[in-house]
Protein backbone atom coordinates (compact mmCIF):
# COMPACT_ATOMS: atom_id res chain seq x y z
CA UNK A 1 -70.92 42.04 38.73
CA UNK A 2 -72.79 42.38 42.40
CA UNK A 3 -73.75 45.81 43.76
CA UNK A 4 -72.92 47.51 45.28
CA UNK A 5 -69.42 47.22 44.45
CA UNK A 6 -66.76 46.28 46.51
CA UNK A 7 -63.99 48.26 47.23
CA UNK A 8 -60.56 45.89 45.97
CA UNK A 9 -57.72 48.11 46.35
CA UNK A 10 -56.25 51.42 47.33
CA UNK A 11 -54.22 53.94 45.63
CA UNK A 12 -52.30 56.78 46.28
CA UNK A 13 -53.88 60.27 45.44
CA UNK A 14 -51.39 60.44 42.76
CA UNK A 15 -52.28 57.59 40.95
CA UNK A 16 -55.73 58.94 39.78
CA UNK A 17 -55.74 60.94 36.61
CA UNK A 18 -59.77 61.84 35.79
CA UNK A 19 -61.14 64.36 38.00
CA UNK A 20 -65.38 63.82 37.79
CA UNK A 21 -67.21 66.71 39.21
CA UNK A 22 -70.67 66.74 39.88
CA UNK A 23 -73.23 69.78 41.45
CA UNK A 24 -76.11 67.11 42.58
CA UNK A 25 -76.51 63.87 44.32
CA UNK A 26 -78.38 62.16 41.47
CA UNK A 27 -75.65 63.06 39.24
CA UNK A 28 -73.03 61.41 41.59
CA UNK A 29 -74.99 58.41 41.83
CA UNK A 30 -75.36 58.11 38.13
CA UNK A 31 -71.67 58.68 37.80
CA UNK A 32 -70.76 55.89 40.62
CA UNK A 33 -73.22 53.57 38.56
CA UNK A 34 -70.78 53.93 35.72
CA UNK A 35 -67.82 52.64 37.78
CA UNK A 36 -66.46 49.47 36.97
CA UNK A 37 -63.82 49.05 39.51
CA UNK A 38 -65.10 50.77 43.25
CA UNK A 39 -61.24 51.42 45.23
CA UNK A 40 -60.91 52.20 48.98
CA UNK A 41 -60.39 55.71 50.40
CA UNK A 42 -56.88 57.11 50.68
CA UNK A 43 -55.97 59.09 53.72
CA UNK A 44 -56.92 62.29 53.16
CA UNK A 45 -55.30 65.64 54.35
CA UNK A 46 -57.26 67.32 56.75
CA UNK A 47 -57.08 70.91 54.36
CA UNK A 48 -59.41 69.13 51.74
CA UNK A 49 -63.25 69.21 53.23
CA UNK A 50 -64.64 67.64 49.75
CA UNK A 51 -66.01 63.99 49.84
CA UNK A 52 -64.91 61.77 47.22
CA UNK A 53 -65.23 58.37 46.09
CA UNK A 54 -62.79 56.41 44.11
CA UNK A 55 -62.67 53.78 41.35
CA UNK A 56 -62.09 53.30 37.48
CA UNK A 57 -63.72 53.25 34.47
CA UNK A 58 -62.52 51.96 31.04
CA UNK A 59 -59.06 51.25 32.33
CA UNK A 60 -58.86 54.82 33.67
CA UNK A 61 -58.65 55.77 38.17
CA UNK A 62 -61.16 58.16 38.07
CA UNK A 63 -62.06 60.65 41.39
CA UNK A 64 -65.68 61.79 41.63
CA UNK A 65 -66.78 64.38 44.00
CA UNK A 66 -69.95 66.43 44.24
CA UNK A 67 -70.46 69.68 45.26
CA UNK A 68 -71.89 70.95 48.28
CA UNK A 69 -73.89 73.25 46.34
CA UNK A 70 -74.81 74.81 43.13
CA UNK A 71 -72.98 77.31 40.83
CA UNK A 72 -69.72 78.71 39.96
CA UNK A 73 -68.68 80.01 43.04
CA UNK A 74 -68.78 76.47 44.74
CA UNK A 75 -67.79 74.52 41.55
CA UNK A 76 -64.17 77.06 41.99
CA UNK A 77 -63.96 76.06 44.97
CA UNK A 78 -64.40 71.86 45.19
CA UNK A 79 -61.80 72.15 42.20
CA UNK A 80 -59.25 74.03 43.71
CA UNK A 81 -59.26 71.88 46.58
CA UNK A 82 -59.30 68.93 44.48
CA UNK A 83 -56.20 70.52 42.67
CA UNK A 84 -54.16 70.61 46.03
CA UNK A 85 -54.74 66.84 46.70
CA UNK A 86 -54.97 65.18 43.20
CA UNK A 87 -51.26 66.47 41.92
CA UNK A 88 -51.13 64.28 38.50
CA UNK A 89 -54.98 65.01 37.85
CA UNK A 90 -54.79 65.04 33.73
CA UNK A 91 -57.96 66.79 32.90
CA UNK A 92 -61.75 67.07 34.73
CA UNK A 93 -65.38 66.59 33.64
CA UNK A 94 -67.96 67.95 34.66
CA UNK A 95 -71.25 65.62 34.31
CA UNK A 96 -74.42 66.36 35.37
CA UNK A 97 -77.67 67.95 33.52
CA UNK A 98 -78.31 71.30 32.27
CA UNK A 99 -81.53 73.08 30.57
CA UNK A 100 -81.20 72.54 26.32
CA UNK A 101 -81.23 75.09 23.39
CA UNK A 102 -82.73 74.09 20.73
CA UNK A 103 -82.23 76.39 17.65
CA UNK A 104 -80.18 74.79 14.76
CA UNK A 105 -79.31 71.43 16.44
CA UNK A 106 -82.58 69.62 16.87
CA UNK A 107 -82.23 69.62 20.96
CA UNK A 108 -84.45 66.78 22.71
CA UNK A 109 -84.75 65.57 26.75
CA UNK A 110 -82.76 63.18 27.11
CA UNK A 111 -80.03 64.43 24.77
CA UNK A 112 -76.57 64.86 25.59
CA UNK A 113 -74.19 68.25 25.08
CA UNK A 114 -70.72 68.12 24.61
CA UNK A 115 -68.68 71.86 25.67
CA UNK A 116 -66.79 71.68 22.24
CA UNK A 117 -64.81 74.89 20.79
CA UNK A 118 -66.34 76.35 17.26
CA UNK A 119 -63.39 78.22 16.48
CA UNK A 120 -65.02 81.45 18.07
CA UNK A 121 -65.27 80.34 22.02
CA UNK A 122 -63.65 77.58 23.48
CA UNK A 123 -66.26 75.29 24.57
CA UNK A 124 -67.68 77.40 27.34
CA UNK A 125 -69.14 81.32 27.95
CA UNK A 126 -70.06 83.13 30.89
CA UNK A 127 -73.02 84.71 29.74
CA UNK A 128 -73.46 86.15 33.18
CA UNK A 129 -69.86 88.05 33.05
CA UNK A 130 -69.27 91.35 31.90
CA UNK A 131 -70.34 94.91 32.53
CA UNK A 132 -73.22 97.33 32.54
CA UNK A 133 -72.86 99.87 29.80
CA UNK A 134 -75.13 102.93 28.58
CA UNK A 135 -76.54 100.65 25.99
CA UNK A 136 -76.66 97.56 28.02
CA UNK A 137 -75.06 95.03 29.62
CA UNK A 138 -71.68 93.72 27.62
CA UNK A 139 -70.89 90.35 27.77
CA UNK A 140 -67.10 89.34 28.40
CA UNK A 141 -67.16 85.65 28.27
CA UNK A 142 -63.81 84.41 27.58
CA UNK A 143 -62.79 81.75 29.30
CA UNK A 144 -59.81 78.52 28.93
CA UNK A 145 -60.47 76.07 26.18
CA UNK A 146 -61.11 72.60 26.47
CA UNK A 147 -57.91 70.48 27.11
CA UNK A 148 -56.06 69.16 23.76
CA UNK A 149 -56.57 65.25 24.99
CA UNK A 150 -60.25 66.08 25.12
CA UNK A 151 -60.71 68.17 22.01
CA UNK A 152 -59.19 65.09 20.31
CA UNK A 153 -61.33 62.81 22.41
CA UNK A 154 -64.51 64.47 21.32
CA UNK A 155 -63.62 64.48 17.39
CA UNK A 156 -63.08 60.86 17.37
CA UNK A 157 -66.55 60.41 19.28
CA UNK A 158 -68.25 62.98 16.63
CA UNK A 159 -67.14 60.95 13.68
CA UNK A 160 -68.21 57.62 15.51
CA UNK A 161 -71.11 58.75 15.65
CA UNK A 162 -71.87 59.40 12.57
CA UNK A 163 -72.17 56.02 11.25
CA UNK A 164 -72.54 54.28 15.06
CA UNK A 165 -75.06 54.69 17.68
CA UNK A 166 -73.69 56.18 21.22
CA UNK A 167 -72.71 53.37 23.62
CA UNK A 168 -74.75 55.63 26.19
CA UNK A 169 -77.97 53.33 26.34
CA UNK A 170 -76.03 50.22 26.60
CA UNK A 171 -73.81 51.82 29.87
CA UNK A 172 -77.08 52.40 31.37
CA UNK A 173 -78.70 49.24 30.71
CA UNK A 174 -75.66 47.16 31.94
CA UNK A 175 -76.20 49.58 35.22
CA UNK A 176 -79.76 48.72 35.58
CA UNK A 177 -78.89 45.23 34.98
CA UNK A 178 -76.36 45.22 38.07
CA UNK A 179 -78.35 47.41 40.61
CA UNK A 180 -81.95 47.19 40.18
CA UNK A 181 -82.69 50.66 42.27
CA UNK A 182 -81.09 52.45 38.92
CA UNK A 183 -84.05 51.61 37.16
CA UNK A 184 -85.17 54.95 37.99
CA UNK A 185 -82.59 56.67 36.06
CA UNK A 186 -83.71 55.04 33.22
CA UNK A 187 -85.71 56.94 30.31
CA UNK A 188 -89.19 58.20 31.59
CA UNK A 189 -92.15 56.15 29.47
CA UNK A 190 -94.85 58.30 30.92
CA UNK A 191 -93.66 61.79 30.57
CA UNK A 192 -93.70 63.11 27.25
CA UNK A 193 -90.90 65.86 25.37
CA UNK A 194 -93.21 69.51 24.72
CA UNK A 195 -91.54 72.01 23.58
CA UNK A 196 -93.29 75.49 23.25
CA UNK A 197 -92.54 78.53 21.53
CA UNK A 198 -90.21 80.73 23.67
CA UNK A 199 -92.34 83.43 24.70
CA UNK A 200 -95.82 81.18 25.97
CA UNK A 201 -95.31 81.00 29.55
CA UNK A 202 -96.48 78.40 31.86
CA UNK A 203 -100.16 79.77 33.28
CA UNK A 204 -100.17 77.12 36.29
CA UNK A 205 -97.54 76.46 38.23
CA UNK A 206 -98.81 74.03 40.03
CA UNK A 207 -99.61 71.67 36.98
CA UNK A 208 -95.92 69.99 36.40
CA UNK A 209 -97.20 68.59 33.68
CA UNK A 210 -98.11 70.99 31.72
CA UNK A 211 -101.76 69.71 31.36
CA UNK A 212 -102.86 73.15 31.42
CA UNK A 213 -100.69 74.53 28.62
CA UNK A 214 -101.86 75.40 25.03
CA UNK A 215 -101.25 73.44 22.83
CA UNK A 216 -101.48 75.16 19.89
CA UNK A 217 -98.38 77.01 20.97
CA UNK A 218 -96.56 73.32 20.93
CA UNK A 219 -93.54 73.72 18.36
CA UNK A 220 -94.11 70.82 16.20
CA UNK A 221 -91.27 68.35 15.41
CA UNK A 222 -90.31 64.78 13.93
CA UNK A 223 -90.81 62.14 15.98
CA UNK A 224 -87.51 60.55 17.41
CA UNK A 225 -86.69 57.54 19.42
CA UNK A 226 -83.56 58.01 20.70
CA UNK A 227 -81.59 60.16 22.57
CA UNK A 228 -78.29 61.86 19.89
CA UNK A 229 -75.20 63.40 21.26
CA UNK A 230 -74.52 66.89 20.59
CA UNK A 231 -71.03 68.89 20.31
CA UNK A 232 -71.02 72.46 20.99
CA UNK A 233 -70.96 75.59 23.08
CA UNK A 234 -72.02 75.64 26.71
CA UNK A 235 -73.29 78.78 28.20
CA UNK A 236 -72.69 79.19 32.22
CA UNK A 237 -73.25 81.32 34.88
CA UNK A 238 -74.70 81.62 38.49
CA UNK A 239 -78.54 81.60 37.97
CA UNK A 240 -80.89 78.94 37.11
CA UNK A 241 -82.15 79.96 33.63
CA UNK A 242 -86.47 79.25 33.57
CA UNK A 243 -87.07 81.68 31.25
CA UNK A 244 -87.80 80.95 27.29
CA UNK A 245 -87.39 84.80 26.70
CA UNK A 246 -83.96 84.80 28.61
CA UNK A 247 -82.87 82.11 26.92
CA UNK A 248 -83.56 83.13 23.47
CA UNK A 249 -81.22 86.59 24.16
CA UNK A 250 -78.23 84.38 25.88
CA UNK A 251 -78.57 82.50 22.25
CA UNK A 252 -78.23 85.78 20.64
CA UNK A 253 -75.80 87.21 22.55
CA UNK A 254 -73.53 83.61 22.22
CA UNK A 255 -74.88 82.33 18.87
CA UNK A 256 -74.08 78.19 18.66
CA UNK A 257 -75.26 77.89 22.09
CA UNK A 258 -76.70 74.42 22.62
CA UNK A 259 -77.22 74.49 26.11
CA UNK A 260 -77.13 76.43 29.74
CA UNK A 261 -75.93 75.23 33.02
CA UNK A 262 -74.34 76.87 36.04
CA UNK A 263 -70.81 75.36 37.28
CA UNK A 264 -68.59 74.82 33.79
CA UNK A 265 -67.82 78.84 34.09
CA UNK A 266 -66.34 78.46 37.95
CA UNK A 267 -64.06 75.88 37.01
CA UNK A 268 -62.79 76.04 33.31
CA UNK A 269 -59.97 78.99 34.60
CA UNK A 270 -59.34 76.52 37.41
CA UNK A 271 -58.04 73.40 35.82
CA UNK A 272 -58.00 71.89 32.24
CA UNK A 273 -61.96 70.46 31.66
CA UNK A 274 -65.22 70.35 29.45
CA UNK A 275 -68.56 69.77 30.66
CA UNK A 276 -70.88 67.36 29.78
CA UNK A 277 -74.57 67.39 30.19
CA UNK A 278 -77.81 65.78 29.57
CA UNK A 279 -81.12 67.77 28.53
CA UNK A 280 -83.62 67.80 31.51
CA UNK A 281 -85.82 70.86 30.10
CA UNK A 282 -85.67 73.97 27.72
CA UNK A 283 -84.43 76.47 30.14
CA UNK A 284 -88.53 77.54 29.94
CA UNK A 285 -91.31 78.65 32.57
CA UNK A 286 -92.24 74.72 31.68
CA UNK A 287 -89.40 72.97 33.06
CA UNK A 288 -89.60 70.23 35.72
CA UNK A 289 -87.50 67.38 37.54
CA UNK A 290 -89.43 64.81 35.29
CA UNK A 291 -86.22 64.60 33.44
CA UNK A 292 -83.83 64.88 36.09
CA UNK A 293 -82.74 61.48 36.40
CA UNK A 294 -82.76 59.83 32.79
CA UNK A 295 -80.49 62.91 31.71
CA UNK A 296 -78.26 62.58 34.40
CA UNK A 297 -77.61 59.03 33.61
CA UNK A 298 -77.11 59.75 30.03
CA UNK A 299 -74.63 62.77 30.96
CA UNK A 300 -72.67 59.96 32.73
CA UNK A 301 -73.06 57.49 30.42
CA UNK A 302 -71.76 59.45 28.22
CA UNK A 303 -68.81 60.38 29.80
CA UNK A 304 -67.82 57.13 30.06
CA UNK A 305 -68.10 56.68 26.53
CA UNK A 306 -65.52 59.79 25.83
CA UNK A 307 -63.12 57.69 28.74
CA UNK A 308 -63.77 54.79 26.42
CA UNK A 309 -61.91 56.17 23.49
CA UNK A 310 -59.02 57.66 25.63
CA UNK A 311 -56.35 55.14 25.97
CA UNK A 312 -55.00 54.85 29.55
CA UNK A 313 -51.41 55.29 28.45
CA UNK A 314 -51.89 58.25 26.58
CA UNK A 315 -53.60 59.74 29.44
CA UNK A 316 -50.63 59.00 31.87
CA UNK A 317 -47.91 60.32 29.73
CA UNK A 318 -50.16 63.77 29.45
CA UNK A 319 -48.74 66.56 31.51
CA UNK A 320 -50.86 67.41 35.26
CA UNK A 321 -53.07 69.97 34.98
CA UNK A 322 -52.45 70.97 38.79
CA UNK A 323 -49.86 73.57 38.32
CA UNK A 324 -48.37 72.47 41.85
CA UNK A 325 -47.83 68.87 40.25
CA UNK A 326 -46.03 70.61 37.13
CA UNK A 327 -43.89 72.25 38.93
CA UNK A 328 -42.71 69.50 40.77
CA UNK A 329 -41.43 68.08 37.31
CA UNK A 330 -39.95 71.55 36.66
CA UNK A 331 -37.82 71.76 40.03
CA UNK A 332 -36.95 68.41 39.77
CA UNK A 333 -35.34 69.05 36.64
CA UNK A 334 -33.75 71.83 37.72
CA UNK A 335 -32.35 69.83 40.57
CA UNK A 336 -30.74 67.44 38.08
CA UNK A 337 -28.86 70.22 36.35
CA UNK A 338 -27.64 72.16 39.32
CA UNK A 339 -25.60 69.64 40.69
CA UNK A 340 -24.12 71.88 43.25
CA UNK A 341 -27.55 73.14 44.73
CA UNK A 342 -28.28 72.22 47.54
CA UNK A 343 -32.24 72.35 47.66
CA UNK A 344 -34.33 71.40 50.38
CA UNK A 345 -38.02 71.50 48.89
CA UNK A 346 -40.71 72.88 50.99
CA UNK A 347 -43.53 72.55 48.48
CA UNK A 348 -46.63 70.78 50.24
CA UNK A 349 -46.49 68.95 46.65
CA UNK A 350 -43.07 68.23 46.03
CA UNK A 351 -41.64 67.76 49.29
CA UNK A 352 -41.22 63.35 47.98
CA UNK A 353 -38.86 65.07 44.92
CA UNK A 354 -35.80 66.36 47.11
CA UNK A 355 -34.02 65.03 49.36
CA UNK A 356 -33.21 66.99 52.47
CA UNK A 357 -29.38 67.76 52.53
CA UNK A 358 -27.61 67.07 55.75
CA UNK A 359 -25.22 69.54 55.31
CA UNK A 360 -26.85 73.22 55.81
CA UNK A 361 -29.51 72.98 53.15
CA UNK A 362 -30.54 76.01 51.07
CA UNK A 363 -34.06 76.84 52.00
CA UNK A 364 -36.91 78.10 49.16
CA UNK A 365 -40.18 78.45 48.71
CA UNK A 366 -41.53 78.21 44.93
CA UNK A 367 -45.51 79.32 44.84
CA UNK A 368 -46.58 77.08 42.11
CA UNK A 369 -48.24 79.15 39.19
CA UNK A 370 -46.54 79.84 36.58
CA UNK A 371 -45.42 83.01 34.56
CA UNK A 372 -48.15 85.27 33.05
CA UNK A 373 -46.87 86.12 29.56
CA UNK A 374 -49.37 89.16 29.83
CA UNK A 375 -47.38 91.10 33.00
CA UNK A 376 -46.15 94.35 31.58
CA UNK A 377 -44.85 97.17 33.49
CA UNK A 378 -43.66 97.24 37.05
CA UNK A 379 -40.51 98.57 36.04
CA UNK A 380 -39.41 100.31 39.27
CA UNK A 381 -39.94 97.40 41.42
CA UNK A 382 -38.36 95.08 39.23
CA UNK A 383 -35.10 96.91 38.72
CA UNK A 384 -35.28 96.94 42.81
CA UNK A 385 -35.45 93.18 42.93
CA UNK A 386 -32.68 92.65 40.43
CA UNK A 387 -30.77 94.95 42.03
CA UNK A 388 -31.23 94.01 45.33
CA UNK A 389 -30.40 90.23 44.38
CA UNK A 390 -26.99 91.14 43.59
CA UNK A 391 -26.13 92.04 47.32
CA UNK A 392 -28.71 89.74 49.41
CA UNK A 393 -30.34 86.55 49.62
CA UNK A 394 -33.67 87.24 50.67
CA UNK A 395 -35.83 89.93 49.08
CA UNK A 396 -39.85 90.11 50.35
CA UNK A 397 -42.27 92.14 48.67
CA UNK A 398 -44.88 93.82 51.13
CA UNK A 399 -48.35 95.73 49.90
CA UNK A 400 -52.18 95.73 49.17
CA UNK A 401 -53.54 92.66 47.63
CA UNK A 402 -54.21 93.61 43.76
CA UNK A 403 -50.88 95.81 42.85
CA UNK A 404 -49.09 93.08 41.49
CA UNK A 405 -46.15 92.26 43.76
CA UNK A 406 -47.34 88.72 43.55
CA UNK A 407 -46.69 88.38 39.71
CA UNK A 408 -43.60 90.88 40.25
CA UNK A 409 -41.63 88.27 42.12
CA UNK A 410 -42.56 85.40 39.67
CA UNK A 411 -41.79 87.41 37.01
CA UNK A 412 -38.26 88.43 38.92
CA UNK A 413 -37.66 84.62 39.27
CA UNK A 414 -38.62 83.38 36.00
CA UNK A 415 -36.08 85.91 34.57
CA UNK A 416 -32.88 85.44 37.19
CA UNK A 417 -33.59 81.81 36.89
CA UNK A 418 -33.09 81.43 40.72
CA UNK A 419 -34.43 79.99 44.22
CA UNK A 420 -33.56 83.22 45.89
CA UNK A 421 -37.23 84.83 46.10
CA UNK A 422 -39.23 84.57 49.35
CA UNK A 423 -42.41 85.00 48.04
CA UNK A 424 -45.53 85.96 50.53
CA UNK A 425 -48.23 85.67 48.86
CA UNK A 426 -50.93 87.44 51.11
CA UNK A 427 -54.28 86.03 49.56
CA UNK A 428 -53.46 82.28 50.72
CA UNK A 429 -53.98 83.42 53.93
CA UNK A 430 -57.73 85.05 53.58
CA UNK A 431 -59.49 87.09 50.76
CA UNK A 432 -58.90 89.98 52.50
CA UNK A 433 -56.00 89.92 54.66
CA UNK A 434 -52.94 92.23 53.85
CA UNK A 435 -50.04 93.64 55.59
CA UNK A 436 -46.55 93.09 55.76
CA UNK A 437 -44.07 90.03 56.57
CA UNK A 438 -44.44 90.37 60.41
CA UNK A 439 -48.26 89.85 59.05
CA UNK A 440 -47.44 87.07 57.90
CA UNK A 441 -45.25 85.62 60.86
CA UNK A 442 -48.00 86.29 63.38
CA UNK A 443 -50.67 84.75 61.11
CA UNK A 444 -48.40 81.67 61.00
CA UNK A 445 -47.90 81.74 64.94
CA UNK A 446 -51.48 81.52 65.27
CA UNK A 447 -52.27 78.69 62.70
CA UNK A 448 -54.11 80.11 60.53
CA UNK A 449 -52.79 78.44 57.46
CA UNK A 450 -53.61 74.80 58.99
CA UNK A 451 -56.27 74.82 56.43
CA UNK A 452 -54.29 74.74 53.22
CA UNK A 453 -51.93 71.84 54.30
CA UNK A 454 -49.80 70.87 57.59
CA UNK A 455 -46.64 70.17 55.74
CA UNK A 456 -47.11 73.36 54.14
CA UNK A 457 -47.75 75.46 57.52
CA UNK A 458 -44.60 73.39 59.28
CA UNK A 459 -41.81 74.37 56.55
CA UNK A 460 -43.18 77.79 55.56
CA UNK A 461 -43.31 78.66 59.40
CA UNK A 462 -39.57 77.20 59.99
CA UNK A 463 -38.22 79.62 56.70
CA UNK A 464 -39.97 82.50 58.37
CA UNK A 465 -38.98 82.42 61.72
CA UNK A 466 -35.34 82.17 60.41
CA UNK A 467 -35.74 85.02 58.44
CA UNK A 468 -38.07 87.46 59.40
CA UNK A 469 -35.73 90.08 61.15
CA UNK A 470 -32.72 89.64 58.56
CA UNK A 471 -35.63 90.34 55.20
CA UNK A 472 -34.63 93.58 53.25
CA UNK A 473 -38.52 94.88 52.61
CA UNK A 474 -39.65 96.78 49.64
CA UNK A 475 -42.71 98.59 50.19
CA UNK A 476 -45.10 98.90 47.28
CA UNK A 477 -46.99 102.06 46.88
CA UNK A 478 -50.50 101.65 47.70
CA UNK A 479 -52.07 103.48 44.95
């Protein structure tokens, strides 16, 4: 197969169901090595500012995009955007390198680590997240498990290798084969794996080497000659981790720890994912970008493998992990059973779902996220809604950002089973914007929400400006 690939085909932003994320460009070129199928560019809406490139691997349309920058602030935000496009996106991984732990699992450069649940986290802490006490800072780490299809993925892999080597090498040799630039990703002959006890620091750090270090504080190990895959926990969080000290108390404050990285924790409360990394360094006051590029390929490579065990149909029949592209599935069905509805859907997502009706259609909007089985309380406001239902059509809630009036009116639909809430949710317009509808309609006169999609903008504006004077407003207390 020639390199670089040639583009053969395009598809619709639907059609792709494996969401690759990387946080460097080496990573994205290792992953784009991996492709066996490169597919053209579809048109892209103008809300979305991440670049992506599209192909498929092992039978699967895959969508790889790398972030503009490093940690879990940005990896939150390429994914949401990513959710908003990609509405039948099955689950994500995220491939790139991270900094190893070696403690009970015999951690080597060049290895790779699998975010797997142990029955006690689910593949992935924040070790960064939590609070300052009197007695020190307390972790709170919990975060969404790994997706069922890859939980099941990553069994299957374990056991296979057990009594078969990883598939990993071969990827990467059939890259290098292809493109003869990827040589460089391949393992590094001349740099050797040290690994010192946790507390010698580097004394030079100009010597990236490590020429310079002692080496009677060398831990000693086995020799081994190639590179094992490793299932466990991830720890994430916002800073780069070069200290053997540090690392030793994020082991002992997450024991099973394998290795440390700093995206997984933006983007595992986003959408459905696991993270997969190769070893470039210890996470020590030794580390260097020796490694950089033989882990990153083996991260990818590896990847690949888990896509390899996956069969295509079982990942198409799996339910979207963009909660916009469930819901479209929910309305739908909805649709079906209310025969007399007359629904005219102004979901950026689902708008392709309804037809318009040409006879006075009912107009709704339905924010797509669904109920929180945690919402207590609110009793006041909710007996308002209810009540307030009974009489009118339209019912807006109007307060503070934070008080809950955006869960109040989910909660209020979920239970009348009805299209009759106009929800305005105040945080899709900025971080910090609040006010009241008439907020709302001048921040829609101005354009403001152009950014999260023009479909979007065009049918939220038109149910406003109907509306806006005839809305019966409950005002939620503001403390």
């Amino acid at each position: 197969m020639a390199w670089p690939l040639k583009a053969t085909k395009r598809l619709t932003h639907d059609d792709y169901t494996v969401a690759w994320i990387c946080a460097l460009p080496i990573e994205k070129t290792a992953a784009r090595n991996m492709l066996d199928e490169l597919h053209l560019t579809p048109p892209q809406p103008d809300h979305d500012k991440n670049i992506y490139t599209f192909g498929s691997i092992c039978g699967h349309n895959v969508v790889i995009v790398c972030q503009g920058d490093m940690g879990t602030t940005a990896a939150a935000v390429v994914a949401t955007r990513m959710e908003a496009t990609f509405r039948r996106l099955r689950f994500g991984l995220l491939v790139g390198i991270a900094g190893g732990v070696p403690d009970e699992k015999d951690i080597r450069l060049g290895d790779v680590v699998v975010s797997k649940g142990d029955g006690r986290f689910g593949g992935v802490v924040a070790h960064d997240r939590g609070k300052e006490t009197s007695s020190g800072f307390e972790s709170r780490p919990f975060l969404d498990g790994v997706p069922e299809l890859l939980r099941n993925a990553f069994s299957e892999l374990e056991s296979l290798l057990m009594d078969h080597d990883s598939k990993a090498a071969g990827y990467i040799s059939q890259a290098v084969a292809r493109n003869s630039r990827f040589l460089a990703f391949d393992h590094p002959e001349t740099l050797v794996d040290n690994l010192y006890e946790y507390d010698y620091l580097h004394p030079n750090s100009r010597d990236k080497t490590c020429v310079e270090c002692d080496k009677t504080r060398l831990i000693q190990r086995k020799t081994r000659y190639s590179p094992l895959v490793h299932f466990g926990i991830v720890a994430s969080g916002n800073q780069v981790i070069k200290d053997g000290v540090e690392r030793r108390k994020i082991l002992q404050a997450h024991p099973g720890t394998i290795a440390v990285e700093m995206e997984a924790a933006g983007l595992m409360n986003v959408f459905g994912c696991s993270t997969i990394r190769g070893i470039c360094d210890y996470a020590d006051s030794h580390k260097n970008d020796g490694w950089h590029r033989y882990a990153s390929a083996m991260a990818a490579a590896a990847a690949k493998e888990v896509l390899s065990i996956i069969p295509p149909p079982t990942v198409v029949a799996a339910p979207a992990i963009s909660m916009a592209g469930s819901y479209a599935l929910y309305l739908r069905v909805k649709f079906l059973r209310w025969q007399r509805l007359k629904l005219f859907q102004v979901s950026m997502h689902t708008a392709d779902l309804y037809p318009a009706s040409a006879a006075s259609p009912e107009f709704a909007f339905m924010v797509p996220f669904p109920r929180d089985r945690k919402f207590v309380g609110r009793e006041d406001i909710l007996c308002q809604i209810e009540e307030r239902l009974q009489t009118q059509r339209r019912v807006s809630l109007a307060g503070i950002g934070g008080v809950g009036y955006d869960l109040s009116s989910l909660f209020s639909y979920f239970k009348s089973q009805c299209l009759k809430i106009v929800l305005a949710n105040l945080r899709l317009l900025s971080s910090s914007h609040t006010g009241s509808v008439r907020d709302i309609h001048k921040a829609m006169s101005s354009g403001c929400l152009q950014q999260i999609t023009q479909d979007l903008t065009r049918h939220i504006r038109k149910l406003v400006l109907n509306s806006i004077f005839q809305v019966e407003m409950i005002q939620r207390p503001t403390s």
